[in-house]
PDB file of N, CA and C in Angstrom:
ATOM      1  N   UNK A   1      11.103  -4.320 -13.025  1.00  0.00           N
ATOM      2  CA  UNK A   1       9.742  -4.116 -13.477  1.00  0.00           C
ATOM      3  C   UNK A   1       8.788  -4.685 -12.445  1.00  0.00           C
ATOM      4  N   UNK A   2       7.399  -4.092 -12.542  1.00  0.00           N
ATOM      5  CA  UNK A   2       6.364  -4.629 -11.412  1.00  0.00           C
ATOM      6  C   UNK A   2       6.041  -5.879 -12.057  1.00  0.00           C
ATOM      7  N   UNK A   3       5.589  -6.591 -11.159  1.00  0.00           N
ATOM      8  CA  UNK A   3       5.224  -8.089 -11.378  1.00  0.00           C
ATOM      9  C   UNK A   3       3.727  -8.326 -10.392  1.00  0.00           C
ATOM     10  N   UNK A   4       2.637  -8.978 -11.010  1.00  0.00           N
ATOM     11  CA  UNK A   4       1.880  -9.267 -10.177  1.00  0.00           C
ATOM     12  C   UNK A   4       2.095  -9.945  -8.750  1.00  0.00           C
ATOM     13  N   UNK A   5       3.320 -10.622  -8.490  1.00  0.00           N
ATOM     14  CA  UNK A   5       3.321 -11.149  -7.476  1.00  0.00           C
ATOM     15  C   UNK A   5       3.604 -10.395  -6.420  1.00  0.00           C
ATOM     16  N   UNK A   6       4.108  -8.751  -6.722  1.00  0.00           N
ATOM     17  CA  UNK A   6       4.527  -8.034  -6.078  1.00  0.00           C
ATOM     18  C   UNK A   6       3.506  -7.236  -5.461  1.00  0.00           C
ATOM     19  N   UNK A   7       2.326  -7.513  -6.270  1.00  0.00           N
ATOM     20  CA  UNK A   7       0.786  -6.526  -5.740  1.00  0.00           C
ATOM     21  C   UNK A   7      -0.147  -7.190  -5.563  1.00  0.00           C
ATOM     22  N   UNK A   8       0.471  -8.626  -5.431  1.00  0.00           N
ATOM     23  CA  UNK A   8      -0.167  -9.902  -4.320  1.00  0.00           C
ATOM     24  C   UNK A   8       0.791  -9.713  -3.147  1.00  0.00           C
ATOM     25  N   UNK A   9       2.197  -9.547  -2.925  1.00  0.00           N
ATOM     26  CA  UNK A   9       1.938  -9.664  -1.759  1.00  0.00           C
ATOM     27  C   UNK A   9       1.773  -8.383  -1.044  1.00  0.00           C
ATOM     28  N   UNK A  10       1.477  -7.174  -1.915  1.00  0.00           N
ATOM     29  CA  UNK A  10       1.409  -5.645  -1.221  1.00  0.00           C
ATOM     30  C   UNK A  10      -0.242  -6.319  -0.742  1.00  0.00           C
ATOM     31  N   UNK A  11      -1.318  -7.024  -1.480  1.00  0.00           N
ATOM     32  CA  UNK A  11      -2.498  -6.953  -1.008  1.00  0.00           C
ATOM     33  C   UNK A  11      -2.643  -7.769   0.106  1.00  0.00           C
ATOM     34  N   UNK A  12      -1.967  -8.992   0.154  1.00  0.00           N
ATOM     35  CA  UNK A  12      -1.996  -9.656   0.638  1.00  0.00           C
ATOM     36  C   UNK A  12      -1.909  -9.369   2.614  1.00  0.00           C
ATOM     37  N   UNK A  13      -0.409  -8.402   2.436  1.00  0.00           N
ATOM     38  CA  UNK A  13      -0.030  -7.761   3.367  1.00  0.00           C
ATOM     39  C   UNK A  13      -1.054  -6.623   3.980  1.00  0.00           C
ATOM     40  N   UNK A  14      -1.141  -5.673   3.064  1.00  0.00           N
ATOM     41  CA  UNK A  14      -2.085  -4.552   3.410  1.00  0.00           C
ATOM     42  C   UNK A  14      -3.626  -4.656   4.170  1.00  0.00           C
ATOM     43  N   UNK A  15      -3.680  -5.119   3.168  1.00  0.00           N
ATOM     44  CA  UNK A  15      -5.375  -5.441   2.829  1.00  0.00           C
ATOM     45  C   UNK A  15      -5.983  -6.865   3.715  1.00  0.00           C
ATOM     46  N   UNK A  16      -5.162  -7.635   4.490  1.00  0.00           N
ATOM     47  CA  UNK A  16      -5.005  -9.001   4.667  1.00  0.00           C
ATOM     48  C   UNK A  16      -6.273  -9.791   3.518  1.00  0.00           C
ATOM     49  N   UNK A  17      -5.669  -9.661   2.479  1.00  0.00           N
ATOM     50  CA  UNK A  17      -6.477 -10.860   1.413  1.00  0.00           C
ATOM     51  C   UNK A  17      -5.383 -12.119   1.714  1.00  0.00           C
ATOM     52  N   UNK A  18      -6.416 -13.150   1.060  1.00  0.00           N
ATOM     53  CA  UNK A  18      -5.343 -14.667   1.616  1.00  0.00           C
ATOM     54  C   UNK A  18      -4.053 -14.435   0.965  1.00  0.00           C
ATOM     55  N   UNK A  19      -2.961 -15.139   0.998  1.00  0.00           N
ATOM     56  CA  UNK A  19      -2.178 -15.635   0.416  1.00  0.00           C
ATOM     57  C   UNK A  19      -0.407 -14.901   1.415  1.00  0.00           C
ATOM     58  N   UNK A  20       0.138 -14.179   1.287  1.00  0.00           N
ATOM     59  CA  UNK A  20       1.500 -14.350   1.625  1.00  0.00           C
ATOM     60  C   UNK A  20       1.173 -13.240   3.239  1.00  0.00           C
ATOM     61  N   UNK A  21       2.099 -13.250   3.589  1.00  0.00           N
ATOM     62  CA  UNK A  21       1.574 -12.667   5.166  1.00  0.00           C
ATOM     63  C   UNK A  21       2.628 -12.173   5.085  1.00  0.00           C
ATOM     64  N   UNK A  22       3.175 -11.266   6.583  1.00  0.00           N
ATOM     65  CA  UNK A  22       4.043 -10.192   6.939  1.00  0.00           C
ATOM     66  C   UNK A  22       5.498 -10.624   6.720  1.00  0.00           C
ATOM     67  N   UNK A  23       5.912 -12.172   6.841  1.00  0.00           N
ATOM     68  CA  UNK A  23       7.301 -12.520   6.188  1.00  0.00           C
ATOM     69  C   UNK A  23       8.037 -11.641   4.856  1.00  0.00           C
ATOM     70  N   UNK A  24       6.996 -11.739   3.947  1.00  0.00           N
ATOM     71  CA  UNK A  24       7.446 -11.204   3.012  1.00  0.00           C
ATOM     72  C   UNK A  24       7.701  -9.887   3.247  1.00  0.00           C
ATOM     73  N   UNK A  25       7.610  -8.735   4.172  1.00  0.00           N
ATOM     74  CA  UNK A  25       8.298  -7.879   4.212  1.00  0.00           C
ATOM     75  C   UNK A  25       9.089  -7.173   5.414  1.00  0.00           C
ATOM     76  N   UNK A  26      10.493  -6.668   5.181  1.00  0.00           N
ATOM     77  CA  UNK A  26      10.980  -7.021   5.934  1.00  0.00           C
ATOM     78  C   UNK A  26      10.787  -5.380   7.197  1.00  0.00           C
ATOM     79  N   UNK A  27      11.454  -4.684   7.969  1.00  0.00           N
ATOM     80  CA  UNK A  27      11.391  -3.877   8.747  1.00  0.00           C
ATOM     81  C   UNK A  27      10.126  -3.068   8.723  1.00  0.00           C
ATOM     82  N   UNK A  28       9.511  -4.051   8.963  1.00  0.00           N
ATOM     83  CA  UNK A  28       8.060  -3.646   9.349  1.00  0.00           C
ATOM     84  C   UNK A  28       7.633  -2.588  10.466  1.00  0.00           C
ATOM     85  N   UNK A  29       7.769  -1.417  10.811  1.00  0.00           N
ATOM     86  CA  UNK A  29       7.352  -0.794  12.012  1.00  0.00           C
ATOM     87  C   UNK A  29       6.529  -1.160  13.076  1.00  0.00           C
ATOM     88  N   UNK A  30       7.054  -1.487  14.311  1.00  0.00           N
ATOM     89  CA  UNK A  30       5.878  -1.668  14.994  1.00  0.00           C
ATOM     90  C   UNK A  30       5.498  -0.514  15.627  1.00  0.00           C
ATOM     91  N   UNK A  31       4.221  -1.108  16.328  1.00  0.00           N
ATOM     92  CA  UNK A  31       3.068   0.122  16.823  1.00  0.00           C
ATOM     93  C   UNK A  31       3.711   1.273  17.643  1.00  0.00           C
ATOM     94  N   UNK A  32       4.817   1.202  18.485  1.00  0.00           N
ATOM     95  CA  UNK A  32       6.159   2.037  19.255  1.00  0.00           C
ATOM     96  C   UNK A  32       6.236   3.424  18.021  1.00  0.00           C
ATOM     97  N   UNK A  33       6.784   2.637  17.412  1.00  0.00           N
ATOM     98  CA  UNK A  33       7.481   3.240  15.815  1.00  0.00           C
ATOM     99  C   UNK A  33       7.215   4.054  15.687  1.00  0.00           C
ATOM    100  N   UNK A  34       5.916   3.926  15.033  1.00  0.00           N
ATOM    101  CA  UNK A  34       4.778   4.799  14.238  1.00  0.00           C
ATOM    102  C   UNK A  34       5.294   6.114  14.473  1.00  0.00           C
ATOM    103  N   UNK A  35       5.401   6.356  13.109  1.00  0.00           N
ATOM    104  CA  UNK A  35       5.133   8.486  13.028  1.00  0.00           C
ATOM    105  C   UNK A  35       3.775   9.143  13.019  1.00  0.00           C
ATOM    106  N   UNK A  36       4.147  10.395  13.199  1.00  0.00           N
ATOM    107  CA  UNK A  36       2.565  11.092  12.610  1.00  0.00           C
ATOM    108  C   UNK A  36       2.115  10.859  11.193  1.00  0.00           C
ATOM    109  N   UNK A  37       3.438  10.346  10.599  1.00  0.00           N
ATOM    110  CA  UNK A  37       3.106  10.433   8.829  1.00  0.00           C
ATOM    111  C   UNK A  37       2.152   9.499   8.990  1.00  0.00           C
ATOM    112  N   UNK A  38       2.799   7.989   9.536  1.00  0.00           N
ATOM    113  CA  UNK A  38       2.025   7.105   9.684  1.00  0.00           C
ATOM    114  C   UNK A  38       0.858   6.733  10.218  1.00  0.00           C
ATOM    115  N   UNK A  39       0.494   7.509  11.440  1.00  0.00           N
ATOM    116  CA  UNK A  39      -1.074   7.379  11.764  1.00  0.00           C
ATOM    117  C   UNK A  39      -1.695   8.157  10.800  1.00  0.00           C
ATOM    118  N   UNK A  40      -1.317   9.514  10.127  1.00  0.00           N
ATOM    119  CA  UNK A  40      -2.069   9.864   9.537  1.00  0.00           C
ATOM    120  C   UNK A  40      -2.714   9.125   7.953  1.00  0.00           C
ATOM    121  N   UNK A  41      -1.640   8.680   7.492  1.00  0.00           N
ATOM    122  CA  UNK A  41      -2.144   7.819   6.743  1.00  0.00           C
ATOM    123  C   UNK A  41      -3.057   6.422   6.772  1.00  0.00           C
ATOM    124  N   UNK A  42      -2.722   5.710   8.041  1.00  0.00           N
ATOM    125  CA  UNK A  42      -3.326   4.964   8.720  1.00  0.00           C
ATOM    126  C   UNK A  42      -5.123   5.208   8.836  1.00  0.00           C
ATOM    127  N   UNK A  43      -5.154   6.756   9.524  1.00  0.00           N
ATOM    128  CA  UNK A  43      -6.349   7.410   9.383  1.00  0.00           C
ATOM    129  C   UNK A  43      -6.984   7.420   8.219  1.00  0.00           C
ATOM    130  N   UNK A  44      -6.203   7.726   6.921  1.00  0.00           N
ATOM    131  CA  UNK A  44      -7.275   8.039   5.954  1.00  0.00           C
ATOM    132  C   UNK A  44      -7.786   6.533   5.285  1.00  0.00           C
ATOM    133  N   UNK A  45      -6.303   5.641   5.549  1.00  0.00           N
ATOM    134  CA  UNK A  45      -6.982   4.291   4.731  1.00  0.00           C
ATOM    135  C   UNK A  45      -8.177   3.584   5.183  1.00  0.00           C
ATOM    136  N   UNK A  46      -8.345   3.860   7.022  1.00  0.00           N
ATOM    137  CA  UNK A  46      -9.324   3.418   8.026  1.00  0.00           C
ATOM    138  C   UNK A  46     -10.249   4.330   7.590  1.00  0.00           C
ATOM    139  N   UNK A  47     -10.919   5.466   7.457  1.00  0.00           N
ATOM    140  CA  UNK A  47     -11.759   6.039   6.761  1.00  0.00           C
ATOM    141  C   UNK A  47     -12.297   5.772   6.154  1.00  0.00           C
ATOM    142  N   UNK A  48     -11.622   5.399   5.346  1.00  0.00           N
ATOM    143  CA  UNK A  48     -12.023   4.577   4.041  1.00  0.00           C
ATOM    144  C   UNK A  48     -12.641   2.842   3.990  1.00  0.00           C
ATOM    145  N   UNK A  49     -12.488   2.535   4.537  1.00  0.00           N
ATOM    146  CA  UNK A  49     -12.475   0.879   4.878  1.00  0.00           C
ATOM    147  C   UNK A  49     -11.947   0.386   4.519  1.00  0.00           C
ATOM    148  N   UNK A  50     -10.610   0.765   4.384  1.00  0.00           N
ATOM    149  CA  UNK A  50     -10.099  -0.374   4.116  1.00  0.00           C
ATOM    150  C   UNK A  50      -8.912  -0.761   5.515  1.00  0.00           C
ATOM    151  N   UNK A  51      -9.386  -2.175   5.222  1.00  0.00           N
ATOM    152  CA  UNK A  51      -8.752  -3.069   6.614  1.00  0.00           C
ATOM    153  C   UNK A  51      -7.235  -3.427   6.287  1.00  0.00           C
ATOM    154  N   UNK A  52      -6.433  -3.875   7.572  1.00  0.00           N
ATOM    155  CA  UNK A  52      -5.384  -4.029   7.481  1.00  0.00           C
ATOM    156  C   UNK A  52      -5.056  -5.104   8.472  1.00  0.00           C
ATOM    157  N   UNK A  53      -3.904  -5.588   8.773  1.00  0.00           N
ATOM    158  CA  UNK A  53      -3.950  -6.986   9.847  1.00  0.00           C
ATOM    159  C   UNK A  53      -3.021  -5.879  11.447  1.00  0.00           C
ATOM    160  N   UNK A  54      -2.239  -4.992  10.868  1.00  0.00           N
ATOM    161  CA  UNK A  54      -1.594  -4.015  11.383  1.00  0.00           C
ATOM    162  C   UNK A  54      -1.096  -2.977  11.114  1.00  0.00           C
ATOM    163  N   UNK A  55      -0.741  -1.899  11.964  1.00  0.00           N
ATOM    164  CA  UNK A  55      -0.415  -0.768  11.667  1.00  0.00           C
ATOM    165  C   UNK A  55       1.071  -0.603  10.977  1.00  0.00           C
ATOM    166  N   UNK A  56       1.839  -1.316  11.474  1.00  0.00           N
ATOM    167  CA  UNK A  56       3.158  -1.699  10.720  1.00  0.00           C
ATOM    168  C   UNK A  56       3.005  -2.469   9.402  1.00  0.00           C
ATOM    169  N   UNK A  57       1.691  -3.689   9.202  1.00  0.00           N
ATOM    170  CA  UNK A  57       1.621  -4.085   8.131  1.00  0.00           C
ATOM    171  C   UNK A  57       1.444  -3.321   7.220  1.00  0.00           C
ATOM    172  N   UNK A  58       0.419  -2.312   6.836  1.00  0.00           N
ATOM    173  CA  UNK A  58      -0.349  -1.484   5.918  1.00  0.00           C
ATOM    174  C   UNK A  58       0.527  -0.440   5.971  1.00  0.00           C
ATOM    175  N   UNK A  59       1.456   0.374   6.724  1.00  0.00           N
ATOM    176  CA  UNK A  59       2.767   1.165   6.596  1.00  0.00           C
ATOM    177  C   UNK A  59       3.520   0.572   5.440  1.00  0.00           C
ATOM    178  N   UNK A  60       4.059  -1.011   5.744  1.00  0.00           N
ATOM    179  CA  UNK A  60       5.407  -1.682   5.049  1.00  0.00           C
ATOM    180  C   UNK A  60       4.799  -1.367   3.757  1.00  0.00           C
ATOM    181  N   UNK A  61       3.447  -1.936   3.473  1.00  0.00           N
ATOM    182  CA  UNK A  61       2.585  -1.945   1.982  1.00  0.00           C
ATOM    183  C   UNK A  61       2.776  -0.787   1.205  1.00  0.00           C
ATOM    184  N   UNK A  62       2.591   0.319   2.005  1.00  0.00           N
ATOM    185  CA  UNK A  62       2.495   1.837   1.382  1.00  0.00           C
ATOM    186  C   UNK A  62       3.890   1.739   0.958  1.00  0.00           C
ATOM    187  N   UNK A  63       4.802   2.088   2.041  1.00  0.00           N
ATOM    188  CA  UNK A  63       6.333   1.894   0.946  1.00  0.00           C
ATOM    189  C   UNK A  63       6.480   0.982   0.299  1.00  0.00           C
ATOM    190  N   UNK A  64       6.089   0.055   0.065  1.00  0.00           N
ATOM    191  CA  UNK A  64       6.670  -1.201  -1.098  1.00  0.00           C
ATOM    192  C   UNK A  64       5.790  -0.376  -2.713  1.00  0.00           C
ATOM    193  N   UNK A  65       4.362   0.209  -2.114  1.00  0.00           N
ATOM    194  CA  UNK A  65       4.253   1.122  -2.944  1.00  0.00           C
ATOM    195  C   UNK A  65       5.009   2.082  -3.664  1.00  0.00           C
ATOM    196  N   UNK A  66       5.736   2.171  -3.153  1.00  0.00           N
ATOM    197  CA  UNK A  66       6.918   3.565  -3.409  1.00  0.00           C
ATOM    198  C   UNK A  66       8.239   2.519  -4.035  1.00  0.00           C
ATOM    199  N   UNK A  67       8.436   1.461  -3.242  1.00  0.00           N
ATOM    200  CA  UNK A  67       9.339   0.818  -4.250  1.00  0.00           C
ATOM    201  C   UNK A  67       9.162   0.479  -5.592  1.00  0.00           C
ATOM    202  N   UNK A  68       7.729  -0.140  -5.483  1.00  0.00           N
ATOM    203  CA  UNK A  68       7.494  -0.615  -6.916  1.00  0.00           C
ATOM    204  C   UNK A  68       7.209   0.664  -8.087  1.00  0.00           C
ATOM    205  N   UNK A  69       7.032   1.854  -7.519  1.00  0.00           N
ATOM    206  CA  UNK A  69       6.651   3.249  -8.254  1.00  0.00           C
ATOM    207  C   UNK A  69       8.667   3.244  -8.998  1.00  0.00           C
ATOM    208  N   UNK A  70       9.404   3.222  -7.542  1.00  0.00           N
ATOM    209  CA  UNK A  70      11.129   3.053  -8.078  1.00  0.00           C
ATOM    210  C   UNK A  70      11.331   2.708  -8.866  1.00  0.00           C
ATOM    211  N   UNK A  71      10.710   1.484  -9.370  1.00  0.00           N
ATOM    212  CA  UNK A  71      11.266   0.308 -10.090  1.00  0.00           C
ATOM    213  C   UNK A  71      10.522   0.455 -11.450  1.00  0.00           C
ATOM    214  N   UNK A  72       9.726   1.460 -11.585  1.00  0.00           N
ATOM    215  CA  UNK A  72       9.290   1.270 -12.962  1.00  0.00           C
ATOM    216  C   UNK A  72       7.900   1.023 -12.934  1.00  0.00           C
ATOM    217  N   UNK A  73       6.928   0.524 -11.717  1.00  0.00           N
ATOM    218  CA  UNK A  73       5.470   0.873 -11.718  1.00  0.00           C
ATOM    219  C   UNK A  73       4.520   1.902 -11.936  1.00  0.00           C
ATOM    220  N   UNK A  74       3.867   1.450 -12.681  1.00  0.00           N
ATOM    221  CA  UNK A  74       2.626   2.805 -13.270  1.00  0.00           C
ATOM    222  C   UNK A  74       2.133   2.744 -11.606  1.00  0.00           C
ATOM    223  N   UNK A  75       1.650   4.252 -11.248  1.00  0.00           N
ATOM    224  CA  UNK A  75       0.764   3.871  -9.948  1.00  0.00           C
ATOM    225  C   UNK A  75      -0.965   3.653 -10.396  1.00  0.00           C
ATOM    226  N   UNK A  76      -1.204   3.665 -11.483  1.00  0.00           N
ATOM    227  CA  UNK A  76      -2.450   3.469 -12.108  1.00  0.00           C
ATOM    228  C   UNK A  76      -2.432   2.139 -12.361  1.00  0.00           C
ATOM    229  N   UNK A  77      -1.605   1.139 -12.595  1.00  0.00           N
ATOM    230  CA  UNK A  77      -1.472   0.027 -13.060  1.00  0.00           C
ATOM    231  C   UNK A  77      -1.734  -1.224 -11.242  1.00  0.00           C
ATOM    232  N   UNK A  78      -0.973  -0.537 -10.905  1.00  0.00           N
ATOM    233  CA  UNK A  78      -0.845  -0.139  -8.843  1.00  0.00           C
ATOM    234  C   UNK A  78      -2.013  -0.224  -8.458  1.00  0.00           C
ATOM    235  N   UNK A  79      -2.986   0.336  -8.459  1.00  0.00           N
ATOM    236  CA  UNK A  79      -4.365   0.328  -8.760  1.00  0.00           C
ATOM    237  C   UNK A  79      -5.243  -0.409  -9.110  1.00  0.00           C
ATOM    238  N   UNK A  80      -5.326  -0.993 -10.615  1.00  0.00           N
ATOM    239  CA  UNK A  80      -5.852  -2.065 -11.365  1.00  0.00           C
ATOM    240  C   UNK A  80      -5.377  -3.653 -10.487  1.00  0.00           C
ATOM    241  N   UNK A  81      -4.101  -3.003 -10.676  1.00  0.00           N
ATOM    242  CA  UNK A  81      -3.453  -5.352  -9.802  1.00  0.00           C
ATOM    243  C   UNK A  81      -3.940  -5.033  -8.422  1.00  0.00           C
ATOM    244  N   UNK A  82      -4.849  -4.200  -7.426  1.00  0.00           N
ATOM    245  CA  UNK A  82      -5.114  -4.186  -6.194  1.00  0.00           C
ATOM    246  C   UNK A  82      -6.465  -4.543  -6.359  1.00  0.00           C
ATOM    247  N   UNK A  83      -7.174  -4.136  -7.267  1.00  0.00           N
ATOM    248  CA  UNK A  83      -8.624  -4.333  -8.305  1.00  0.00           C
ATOM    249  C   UNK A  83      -8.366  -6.007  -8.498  1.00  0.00           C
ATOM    250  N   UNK A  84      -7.364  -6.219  -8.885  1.00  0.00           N
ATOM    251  CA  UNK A  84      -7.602  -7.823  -9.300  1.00  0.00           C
ATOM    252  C   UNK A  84      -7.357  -8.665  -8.215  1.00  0.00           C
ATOM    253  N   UNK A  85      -6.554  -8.152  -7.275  1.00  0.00           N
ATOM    254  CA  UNK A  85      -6.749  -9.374  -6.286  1.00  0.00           C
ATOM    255  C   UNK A  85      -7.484  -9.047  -4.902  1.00  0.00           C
ATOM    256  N   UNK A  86      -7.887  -8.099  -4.917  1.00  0.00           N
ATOM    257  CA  UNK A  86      -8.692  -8.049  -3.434  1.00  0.00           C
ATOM    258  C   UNK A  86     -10.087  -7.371  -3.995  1.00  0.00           C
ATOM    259  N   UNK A  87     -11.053  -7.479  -2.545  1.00  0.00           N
ATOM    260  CA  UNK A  87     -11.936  -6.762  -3.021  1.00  0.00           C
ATOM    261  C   UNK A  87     -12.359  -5.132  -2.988  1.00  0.00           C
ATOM    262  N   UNK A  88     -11.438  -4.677  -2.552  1.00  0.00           N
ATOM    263  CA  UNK A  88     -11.302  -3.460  -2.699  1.00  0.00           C
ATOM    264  C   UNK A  88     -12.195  -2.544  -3.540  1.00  0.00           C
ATOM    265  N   UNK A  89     -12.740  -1.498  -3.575  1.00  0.00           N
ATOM    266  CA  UNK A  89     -13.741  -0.878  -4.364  1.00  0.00           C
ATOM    267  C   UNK A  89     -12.435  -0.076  -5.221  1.00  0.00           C
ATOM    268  N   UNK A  90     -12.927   0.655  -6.499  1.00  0.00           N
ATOM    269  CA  UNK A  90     -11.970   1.311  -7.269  1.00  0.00           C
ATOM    270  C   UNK A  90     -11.570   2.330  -6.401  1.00  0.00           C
ATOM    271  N   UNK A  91     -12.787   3.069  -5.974  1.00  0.00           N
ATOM    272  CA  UNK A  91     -11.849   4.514  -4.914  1.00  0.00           C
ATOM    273  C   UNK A  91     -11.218   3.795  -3.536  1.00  0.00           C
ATOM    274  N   UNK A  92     -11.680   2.463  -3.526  1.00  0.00           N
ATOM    275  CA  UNK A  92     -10.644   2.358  -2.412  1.00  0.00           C
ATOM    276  C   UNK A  92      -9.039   2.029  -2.568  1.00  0.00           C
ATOM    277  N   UNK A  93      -9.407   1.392  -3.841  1.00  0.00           N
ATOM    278  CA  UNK A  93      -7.479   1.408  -4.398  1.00  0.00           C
ATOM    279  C   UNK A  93      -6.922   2.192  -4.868  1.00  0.00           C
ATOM    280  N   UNK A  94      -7.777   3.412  -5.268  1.00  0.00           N
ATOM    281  CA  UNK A  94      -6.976   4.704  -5.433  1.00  0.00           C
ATOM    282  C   UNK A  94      -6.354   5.699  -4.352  1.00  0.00           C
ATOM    283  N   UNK A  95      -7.433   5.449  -3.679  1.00  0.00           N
ATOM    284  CA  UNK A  95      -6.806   5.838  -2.365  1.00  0.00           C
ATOM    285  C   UNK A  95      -5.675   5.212  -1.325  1.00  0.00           C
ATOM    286  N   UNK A  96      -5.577   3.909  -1.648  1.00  0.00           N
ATOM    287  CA  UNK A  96      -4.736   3.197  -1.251  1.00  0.00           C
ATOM    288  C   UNK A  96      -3.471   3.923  -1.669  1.00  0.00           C
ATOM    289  N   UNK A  97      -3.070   3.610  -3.416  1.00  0.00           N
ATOM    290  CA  UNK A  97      -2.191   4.346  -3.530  1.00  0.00           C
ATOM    291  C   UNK A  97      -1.401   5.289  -3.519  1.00  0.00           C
ATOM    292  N   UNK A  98      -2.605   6.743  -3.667  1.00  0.00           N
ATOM    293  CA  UNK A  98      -2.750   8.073  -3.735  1.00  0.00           C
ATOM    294  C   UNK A  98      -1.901   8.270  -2.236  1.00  0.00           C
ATOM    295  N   UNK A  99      -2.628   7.815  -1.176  1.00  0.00           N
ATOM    296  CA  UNK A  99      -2.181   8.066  -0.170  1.00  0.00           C
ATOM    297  C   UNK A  99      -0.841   7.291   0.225  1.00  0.00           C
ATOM    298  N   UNK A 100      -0.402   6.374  -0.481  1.00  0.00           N
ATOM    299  CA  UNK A 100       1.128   5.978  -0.015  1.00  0.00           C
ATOM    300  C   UNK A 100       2.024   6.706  -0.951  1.00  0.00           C
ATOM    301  N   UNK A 101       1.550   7.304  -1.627  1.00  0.00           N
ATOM    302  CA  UNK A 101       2.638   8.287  -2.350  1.00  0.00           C
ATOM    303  C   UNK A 101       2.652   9.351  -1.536  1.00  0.00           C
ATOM    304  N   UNK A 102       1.306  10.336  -1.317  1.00  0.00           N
ATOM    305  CA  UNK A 102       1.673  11.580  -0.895  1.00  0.00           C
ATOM    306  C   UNK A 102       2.312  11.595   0.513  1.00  0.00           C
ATOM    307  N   UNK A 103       2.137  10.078   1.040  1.00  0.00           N
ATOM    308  CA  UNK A 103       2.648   9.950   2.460  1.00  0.00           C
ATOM    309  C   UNK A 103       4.179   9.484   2.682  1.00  0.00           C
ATOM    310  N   UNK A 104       4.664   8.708   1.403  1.00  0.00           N
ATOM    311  CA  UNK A 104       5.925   8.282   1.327  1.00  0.00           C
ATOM    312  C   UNK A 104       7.229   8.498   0.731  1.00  0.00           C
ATOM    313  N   UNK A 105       6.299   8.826  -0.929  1.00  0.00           N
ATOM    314  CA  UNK A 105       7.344   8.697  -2.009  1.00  0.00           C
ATOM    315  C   UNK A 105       6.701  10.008  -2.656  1.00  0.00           C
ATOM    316  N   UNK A 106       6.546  11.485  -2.177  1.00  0.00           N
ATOM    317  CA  UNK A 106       5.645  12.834  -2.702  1.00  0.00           C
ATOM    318  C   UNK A 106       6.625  13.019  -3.890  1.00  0.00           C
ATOM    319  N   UNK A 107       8.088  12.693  -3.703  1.00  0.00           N
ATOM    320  CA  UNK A 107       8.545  12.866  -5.184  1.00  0.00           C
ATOM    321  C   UNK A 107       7.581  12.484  -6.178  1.00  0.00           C
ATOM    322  N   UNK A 108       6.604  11.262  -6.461  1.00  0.00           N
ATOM    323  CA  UNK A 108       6.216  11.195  -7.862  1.00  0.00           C
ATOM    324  C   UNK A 108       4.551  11.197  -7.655  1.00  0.00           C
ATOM    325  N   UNK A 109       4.178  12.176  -6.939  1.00  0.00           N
ATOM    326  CA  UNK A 109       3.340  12.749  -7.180  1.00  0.00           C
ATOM    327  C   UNK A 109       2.747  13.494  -8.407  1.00  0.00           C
ATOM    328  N   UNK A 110       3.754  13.763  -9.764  1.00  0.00           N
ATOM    329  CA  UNK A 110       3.184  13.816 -10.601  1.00  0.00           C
ATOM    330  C   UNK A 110       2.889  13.150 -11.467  1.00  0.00           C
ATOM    331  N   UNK A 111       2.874  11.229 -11.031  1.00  0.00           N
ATOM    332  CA  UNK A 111       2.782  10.297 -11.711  1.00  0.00           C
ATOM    333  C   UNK A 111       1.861   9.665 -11.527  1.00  0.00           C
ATOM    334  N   UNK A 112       0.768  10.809 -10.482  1.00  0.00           N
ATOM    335  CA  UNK A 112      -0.496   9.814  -9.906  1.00  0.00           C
ATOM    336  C   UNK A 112      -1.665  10.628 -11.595  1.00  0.00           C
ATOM    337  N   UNK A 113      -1.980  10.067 -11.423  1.00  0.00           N
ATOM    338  CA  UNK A 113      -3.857   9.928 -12.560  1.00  0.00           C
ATOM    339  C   UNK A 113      -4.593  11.246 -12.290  1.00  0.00           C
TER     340      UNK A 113
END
């Protein structure tokens, strides 16, 4: 099951709000790496404003998105715990999510809002 601590450290990571940093996740892509999936998503979250500490960081975030969707996370709920710990605007955490699904995990694309 999702646990807030799990969308502290997706924010934490993503978003760089204080608290747990890139340790917590592990095969992080570096900048080499990167796919097209990944800049493109990269692109839309930067669009958007929302900040990141790295391009591999805010990648790892999006799939942990997709893990926690695995495990039994509402992606609406995904949403709300990104609302509670950062400052993120509402369309910016929808988009946060929106876009690590259709970029990662498009299987549950019919589980977005």
């Amino acid at each position: 099951m999702f646990t807030t601590h799990r969308v502290t450290t997706l924010a934490a990571t993503a978003i760089a709000a204080a608290g747990l940093g890139l340790s917590a996740l592990t095969g992080a892509p570096t900048a080499g790496a990167l796919t097209s999936v990944d800049a493109n998503f990269l692109d839309i979250i930067s669009d958007e404003g929302i900040a990141y500490d790295s391009p591999g960081t805010a990648v790892s975030a999006a799939m942990y998105v997709c893990e926690s969707i695995d495990d039994g996370a509402d992606p609406a709920d995904l949403g709300n715990e990104l609302l509670a710990t950062t400052d993120l605007t509402v369309h910016q955490a929808a988009v946060f999510v929106v876009a690590s699904v259709f970029h990662y995990c498009p299987e549950y694309e019919d589980l977005l809002p």
